[in-house]
N, C-alpha and C. Protein backbone atom coordinates (compact mmCIF):
# COMPACT_ATOMS: atom_id res chain seq x y z
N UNK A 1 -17.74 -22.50 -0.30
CA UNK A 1 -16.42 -22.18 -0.82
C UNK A 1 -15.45 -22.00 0.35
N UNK A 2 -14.28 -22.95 0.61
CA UNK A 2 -13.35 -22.32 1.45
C UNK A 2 -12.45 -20.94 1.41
N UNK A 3 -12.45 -20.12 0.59
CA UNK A 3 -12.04 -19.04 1.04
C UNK A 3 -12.91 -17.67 0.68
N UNK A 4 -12.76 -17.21 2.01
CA UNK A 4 -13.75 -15.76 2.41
C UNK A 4 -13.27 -14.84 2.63
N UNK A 5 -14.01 -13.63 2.27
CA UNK A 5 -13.05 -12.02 2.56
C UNK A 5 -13.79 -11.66 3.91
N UNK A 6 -12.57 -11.72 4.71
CA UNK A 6 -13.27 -11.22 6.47
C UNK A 6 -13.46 -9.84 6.12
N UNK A 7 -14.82 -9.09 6.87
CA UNK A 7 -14.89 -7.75 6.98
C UNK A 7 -14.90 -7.16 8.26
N UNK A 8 -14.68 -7.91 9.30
CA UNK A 8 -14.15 -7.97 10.88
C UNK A 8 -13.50 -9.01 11.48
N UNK A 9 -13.12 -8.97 12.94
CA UNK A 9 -12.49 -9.94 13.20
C UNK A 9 -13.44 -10.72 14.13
N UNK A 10 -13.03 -11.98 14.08
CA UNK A 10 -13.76 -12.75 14.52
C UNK A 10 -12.82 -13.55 15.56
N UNK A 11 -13.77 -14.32 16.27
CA UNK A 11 -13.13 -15.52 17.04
C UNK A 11 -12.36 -16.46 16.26
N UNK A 12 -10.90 -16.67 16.73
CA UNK A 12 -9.83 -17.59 16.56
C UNK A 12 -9.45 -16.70 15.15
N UNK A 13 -9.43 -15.53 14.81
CA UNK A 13 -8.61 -15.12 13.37
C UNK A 13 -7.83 -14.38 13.69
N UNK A 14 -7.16 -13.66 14.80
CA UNK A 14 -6.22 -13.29 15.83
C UNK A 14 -4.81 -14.61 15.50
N UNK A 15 -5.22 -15.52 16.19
CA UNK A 15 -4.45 -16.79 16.78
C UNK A 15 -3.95 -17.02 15.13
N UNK A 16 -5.03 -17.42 14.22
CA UNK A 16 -5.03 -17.51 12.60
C UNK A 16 -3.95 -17.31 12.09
N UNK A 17 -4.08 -15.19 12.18
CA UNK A 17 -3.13 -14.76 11.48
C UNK A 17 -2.09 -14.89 12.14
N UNK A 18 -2.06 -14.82 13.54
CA UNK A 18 -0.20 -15.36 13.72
C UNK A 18 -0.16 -16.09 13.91
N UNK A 19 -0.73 -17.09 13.66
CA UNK A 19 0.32 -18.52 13.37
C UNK A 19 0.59 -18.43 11.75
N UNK A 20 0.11 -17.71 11.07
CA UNK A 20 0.71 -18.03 9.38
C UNK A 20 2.07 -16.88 9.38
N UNK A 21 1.73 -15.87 10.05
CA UNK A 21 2.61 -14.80 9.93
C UNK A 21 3.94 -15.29 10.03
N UNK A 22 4.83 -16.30 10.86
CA UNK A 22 5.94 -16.88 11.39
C UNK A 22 6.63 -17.43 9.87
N UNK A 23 5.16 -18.06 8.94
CA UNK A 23 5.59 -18.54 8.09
C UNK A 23 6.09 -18.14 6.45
N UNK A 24 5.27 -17.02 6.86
CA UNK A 24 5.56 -15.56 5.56
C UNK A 24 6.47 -14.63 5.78
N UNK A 25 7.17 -14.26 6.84
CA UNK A 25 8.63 -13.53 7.40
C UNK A 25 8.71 -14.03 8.49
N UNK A 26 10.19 -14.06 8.73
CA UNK A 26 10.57 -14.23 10.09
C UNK A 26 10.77 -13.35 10.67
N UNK A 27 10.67 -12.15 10.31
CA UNK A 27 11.01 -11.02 10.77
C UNK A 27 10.16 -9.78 11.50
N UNK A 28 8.55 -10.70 10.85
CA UNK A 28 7.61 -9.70 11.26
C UNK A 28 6.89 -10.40 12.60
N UNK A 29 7.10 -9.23 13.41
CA UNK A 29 5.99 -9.55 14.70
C UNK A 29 4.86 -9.78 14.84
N UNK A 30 4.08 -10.29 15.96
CA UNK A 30 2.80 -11.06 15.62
C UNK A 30 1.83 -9.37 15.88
N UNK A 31 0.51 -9.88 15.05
CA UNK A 31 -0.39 -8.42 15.48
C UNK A 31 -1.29 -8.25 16.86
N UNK A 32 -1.62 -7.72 17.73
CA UNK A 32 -2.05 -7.62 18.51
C UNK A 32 -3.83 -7.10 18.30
N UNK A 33 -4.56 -7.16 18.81
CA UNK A 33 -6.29 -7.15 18.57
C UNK A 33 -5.96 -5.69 17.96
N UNK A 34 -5.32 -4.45 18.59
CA UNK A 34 -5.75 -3.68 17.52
C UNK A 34 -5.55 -3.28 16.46
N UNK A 35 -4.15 -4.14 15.87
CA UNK A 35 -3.62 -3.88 14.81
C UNK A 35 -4.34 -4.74 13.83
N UNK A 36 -4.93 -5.52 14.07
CA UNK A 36 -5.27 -6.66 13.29
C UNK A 36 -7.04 -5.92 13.03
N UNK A 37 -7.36 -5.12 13.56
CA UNK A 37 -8.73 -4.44 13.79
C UNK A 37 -8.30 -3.29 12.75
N UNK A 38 -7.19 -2.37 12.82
CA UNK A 38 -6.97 -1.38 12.22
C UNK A 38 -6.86 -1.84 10.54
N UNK A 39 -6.35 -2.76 10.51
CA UNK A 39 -6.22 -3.47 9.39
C UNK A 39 -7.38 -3.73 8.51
N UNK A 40 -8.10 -4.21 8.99
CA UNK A 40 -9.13 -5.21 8.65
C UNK A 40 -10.02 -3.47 8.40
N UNK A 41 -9.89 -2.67 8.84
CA UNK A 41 -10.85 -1.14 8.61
C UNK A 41 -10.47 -0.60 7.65
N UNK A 42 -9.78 -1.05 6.94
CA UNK A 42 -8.96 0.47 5.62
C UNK A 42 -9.78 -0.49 4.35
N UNK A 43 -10.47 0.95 3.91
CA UNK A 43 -11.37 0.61 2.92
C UNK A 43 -10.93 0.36 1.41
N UNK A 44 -9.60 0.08 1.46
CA UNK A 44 -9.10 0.33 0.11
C UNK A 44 -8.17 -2.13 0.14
N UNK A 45 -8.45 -2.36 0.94
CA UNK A 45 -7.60 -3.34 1.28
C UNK A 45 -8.52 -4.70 2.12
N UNK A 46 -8.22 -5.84 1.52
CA UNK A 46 -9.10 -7.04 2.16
C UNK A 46 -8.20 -8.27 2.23
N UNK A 47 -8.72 -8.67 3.06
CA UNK A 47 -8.20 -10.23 3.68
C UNK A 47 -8.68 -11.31 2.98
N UNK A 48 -8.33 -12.09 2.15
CA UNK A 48 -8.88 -13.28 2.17
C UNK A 48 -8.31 -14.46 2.77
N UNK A 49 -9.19 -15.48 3.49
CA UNK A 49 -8.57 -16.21 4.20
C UNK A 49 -9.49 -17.67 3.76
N UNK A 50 -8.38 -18.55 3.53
CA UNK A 50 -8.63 -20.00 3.44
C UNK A 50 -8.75 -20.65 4.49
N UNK A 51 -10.26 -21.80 4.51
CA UNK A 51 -10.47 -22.54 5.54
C UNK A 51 -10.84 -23.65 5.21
N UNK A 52 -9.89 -24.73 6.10
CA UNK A 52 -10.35 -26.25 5.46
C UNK A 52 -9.76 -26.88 6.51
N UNK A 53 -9.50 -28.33 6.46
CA UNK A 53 -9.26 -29.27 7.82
C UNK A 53 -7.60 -29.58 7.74
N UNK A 54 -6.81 -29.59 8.66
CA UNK A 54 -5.52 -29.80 7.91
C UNK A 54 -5.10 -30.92 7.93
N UNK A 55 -4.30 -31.11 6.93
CA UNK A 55 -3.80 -33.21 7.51
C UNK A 55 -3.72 -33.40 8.46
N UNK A 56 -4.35 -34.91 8.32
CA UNK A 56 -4.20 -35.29 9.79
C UNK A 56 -4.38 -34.98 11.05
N UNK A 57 -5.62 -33.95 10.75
CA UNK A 57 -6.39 -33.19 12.18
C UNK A 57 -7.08 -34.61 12.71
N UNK A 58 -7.36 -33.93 13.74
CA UNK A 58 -7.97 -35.06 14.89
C UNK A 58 -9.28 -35.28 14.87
N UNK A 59 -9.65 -33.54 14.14
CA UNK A 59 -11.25 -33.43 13.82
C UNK A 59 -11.46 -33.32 12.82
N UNK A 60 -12.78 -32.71 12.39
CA UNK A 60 -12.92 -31.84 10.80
C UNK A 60 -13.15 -31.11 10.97
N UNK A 61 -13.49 -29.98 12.17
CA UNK A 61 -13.31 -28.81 12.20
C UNK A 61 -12.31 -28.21 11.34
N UNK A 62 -13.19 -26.91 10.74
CA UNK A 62 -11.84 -25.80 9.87
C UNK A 62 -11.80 -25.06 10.58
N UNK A 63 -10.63 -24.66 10.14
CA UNK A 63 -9.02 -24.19 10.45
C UNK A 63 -9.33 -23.14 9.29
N UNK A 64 -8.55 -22.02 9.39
CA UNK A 64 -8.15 -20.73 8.90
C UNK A 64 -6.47 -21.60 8.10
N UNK A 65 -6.18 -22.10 7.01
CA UNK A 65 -5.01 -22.14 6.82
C UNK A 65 -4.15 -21.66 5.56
N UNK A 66 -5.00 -20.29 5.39
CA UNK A 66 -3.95 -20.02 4.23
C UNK A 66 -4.83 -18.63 4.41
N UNK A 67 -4.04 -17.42 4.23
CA UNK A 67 -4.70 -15.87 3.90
C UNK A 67 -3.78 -15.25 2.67
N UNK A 68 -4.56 -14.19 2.16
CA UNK A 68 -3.73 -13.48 1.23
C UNK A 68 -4.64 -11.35 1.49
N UNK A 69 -3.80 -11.02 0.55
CA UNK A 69 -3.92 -9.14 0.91
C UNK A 69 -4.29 -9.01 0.24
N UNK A 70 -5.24 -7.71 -0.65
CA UNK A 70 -5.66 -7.57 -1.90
C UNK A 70 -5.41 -5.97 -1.36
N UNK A 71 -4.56 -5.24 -1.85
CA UNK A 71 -4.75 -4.08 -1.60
C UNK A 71 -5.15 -3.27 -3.03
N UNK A 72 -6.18 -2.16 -2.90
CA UNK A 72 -6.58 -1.66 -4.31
C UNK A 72 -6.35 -0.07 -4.12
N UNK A 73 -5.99 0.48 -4.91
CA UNK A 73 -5.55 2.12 -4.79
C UNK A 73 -6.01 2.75 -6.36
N UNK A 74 -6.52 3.72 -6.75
CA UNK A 74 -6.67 4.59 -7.58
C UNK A 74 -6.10 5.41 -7.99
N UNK A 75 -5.15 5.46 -9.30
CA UNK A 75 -4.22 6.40 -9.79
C UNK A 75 -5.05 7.02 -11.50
N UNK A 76 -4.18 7.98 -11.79
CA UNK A 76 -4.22 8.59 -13.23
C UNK A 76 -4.94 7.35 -14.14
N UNK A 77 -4.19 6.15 -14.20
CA UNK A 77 -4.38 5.53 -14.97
C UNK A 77 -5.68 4.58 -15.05
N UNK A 78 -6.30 5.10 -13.50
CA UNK A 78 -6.93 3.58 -13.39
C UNK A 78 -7.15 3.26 -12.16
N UNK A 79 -7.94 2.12 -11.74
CA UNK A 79 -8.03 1.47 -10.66
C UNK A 79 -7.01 0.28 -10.56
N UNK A 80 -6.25 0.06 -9.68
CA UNK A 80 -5.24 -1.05 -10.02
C UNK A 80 -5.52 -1.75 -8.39
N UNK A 81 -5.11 -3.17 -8.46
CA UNK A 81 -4.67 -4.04 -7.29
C UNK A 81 -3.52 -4.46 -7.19
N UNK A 82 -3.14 -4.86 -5.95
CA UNK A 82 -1.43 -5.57 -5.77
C UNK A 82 -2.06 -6.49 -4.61
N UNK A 83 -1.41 -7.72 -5.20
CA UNK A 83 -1.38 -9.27 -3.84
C UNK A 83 -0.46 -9.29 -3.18
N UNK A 84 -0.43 -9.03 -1.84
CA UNK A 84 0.64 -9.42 -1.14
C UNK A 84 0.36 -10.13 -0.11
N UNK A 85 1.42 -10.49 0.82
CA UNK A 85 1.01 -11.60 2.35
C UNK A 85 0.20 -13.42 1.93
N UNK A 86 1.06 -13.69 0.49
CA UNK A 86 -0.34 -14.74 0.16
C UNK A 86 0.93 -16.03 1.45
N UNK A 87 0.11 -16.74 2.29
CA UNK A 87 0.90 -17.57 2.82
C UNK A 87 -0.38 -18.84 3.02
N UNK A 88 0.10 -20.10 3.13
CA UNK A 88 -0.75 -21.34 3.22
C UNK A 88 0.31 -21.83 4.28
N UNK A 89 -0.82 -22.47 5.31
CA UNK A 89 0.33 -23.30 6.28
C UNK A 89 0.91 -24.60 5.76
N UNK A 90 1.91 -25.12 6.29
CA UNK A 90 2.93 -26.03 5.83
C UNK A 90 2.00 -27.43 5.76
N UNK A 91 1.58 -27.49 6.80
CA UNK A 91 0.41 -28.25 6.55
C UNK A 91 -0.91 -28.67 5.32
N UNK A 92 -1.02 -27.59 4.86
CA UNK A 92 -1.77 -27.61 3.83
C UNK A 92 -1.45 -27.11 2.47
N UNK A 93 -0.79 -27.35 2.54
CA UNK A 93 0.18 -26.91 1.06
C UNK A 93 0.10 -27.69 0.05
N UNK A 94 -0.06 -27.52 -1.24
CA UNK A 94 -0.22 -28.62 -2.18
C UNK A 94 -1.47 -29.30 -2.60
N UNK A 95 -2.52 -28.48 -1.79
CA UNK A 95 -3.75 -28.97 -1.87
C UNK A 95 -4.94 -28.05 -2.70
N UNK A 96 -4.56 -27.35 -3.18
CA UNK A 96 -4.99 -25.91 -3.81
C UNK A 96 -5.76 -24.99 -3.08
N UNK A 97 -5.33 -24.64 -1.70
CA UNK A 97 -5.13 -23.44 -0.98
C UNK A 97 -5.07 -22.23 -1.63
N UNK A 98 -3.40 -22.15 -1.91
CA UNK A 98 -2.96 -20.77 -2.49
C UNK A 98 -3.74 -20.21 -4.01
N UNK A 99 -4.30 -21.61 -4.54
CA UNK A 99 -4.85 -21.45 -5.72
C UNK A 99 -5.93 -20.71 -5.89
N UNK A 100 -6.73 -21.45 -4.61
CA UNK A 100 -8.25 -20.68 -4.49
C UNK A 100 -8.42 -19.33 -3.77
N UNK A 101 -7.33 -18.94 -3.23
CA UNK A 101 -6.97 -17.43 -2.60
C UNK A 101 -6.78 -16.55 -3.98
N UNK A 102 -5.77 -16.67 -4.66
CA UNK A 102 -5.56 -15.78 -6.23
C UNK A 102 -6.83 -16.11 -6.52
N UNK A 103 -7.01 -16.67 -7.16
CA UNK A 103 -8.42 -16.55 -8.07
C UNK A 103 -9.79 -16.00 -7.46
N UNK A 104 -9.90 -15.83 -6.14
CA UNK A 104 -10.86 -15.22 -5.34
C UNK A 104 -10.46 -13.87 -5.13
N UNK A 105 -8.95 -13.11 -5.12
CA UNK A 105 -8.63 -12.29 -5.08
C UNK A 105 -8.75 -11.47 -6.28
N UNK A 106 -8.26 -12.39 -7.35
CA UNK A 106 -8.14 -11.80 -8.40
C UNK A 106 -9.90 -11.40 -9.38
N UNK A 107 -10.81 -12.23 -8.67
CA UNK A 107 -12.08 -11.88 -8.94
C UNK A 107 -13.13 -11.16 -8.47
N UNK A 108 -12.36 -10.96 -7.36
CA UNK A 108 -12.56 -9.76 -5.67
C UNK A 108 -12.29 -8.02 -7.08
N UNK A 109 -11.19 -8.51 -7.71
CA UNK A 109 -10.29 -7.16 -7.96
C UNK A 109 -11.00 -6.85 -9.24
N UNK A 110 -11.23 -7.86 -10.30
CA UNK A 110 -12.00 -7.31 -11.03
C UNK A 110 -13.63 -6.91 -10.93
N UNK A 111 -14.14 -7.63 -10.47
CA UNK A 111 -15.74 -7.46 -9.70
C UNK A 111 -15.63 -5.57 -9.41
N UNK A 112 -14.42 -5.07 -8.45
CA UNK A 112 -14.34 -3.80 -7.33
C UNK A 112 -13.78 -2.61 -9.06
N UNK A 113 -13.52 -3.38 -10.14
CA UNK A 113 -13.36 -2.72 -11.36
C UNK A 113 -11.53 -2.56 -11.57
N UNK A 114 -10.63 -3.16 -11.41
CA UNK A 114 -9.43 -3.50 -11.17
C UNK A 114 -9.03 -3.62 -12.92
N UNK A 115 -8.15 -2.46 -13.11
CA UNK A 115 -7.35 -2.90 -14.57
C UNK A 115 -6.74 -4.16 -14.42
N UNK A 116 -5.84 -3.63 -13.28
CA UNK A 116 -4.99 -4.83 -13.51
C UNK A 116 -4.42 -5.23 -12.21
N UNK A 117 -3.71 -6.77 -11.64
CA UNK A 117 -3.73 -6.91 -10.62
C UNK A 117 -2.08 -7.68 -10.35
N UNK A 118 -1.62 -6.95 -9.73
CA UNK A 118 0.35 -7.28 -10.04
C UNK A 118 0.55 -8.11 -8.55
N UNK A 119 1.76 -8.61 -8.62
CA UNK A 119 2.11 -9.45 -7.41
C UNK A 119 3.62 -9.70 -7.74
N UNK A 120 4.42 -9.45 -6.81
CA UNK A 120 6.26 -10.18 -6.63
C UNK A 120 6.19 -11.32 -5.82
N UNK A 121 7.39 -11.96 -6.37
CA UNK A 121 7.49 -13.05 -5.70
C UNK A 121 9.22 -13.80 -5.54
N UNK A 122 9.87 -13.94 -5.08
CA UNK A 122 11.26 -13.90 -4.85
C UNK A 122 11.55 -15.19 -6.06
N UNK A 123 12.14 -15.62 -6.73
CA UNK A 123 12.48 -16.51 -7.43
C UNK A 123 13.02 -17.67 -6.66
N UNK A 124 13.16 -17.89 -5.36
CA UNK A 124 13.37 -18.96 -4.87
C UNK A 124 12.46 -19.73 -4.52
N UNK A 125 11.33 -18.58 -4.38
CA UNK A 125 9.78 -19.62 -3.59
C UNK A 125 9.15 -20.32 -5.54
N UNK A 126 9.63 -21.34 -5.57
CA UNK A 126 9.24 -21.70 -7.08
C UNK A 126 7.82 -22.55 -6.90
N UNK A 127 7.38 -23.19 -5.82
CA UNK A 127 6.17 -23.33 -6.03
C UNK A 127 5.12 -21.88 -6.00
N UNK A 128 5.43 -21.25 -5.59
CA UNK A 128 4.61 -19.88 -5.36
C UNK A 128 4.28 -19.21 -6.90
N UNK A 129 5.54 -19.25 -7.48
CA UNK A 129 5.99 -18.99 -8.78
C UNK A 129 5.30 -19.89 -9.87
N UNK A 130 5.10 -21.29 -9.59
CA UNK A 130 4.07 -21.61 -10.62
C UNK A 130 2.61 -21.55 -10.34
N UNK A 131 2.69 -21.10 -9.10
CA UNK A 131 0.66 -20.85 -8.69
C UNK A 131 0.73 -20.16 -9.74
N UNK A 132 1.46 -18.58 -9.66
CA UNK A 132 1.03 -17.51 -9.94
C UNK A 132 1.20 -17.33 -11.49
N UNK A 133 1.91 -18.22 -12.45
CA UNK A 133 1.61 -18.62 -14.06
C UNK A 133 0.73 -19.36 -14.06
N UNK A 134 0.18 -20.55 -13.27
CA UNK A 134 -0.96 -21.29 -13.57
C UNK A 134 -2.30 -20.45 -13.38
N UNK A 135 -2.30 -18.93 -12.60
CA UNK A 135 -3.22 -19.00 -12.17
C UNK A 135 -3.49 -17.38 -13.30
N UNK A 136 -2.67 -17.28 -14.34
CA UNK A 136 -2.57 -16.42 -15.63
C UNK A 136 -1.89 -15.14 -15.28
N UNK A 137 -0.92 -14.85 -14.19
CA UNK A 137 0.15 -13.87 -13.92
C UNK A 137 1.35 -14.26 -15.11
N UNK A 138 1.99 -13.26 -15.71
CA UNK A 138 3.14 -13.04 -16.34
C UNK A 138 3.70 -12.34 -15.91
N UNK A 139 5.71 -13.43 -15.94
CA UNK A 139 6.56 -12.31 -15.34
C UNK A 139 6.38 -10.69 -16.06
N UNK A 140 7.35 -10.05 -16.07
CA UNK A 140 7.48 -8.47 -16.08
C UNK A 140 8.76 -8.33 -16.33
N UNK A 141 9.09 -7.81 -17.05
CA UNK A 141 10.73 -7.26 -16.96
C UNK A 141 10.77 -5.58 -16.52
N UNK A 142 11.06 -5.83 -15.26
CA UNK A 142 10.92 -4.61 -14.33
C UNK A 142 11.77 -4.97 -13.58
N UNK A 143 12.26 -3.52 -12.95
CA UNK A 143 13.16 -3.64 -11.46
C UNK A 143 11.90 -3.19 -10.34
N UNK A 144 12.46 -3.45 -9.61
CA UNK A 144 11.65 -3.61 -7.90
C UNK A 144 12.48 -2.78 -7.33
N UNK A 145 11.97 -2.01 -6.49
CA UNK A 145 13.00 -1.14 -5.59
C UNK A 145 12.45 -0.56 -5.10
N UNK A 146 13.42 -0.65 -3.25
CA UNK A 146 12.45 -0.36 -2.17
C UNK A 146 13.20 0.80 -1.48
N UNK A 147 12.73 1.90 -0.87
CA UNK A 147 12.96 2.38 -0.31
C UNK A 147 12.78 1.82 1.43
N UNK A 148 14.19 2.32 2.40
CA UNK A 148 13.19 1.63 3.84
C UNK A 148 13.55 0.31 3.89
N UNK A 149 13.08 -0.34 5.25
CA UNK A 149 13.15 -1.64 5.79
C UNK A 149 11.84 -2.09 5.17
């Protein structure tokens, strides 16, 4: 199966995550070994990361080219999950990457006992927007609101 939940870091998943990071904000800085270590340790939260060959590689070596977040927290109501950070490189886009990340996430979340598993998504990214109906997410009529940068 190309996509796996890292439970440490490994060789070349450093380099990985920032090169996708550039492509999921422009705003966020790249992580350095221990942030990317601190990360990868919080027991409530997992990485999944897609690996496959990208067009037009030179080899067939895989490549790390698509990750997503599964963070899970425990309230009153329940065990719940939230997806965030889902990014596929430009390169491999369109190939069902992002597809096989949700559905590994989302089976990560129920497997760990997950009511339910929510995700935002800006209304401009519209391919993102039909992963996440094809892949059985319904909008919400909710406001979003953030406190903070």
């Amino acid at each position: 199966m190309p996509v796996k939940l890292v439970a440490e870091a490994e060789p070349g998943l450093l380099e990985a995550v920032n090169g996708l990071i550039p492509q999921l904000s422009s705003s966020a800085p790249p992580l350095n070994d221990e942030q990317l270590d601190e990360f990868l340790s919080q027991p409530a939260t997992y990485l999944f990361v897609y690996e496959g060959v990208p067009t037009g590689a030179e080899d067939d070596s895989l490549r790390i080219l698509g990750m997503l977040t599964l963070a899970t927290f425990v309230i009153p109501t329940g065990k719940r999950a939230w997806i965030e950070d889902v990014v596929v490189d430009s390169a491999a886009r369109g190939q069902g990457a992002g597809r096989a990340l949700v559905e590994a996430a989302i089976a990560h979340a129920k497997q760990i006992g997950a009511k339910s598993v929510d995700l935002t998504s800006r209304p401009s990214r519209e391919a993102a927007n039909r992963l996440y109906v094809r892949s059985g997410f319904t909008a919400r009529q909710t406001n979003v609101y953030r406190y903070g940068g």
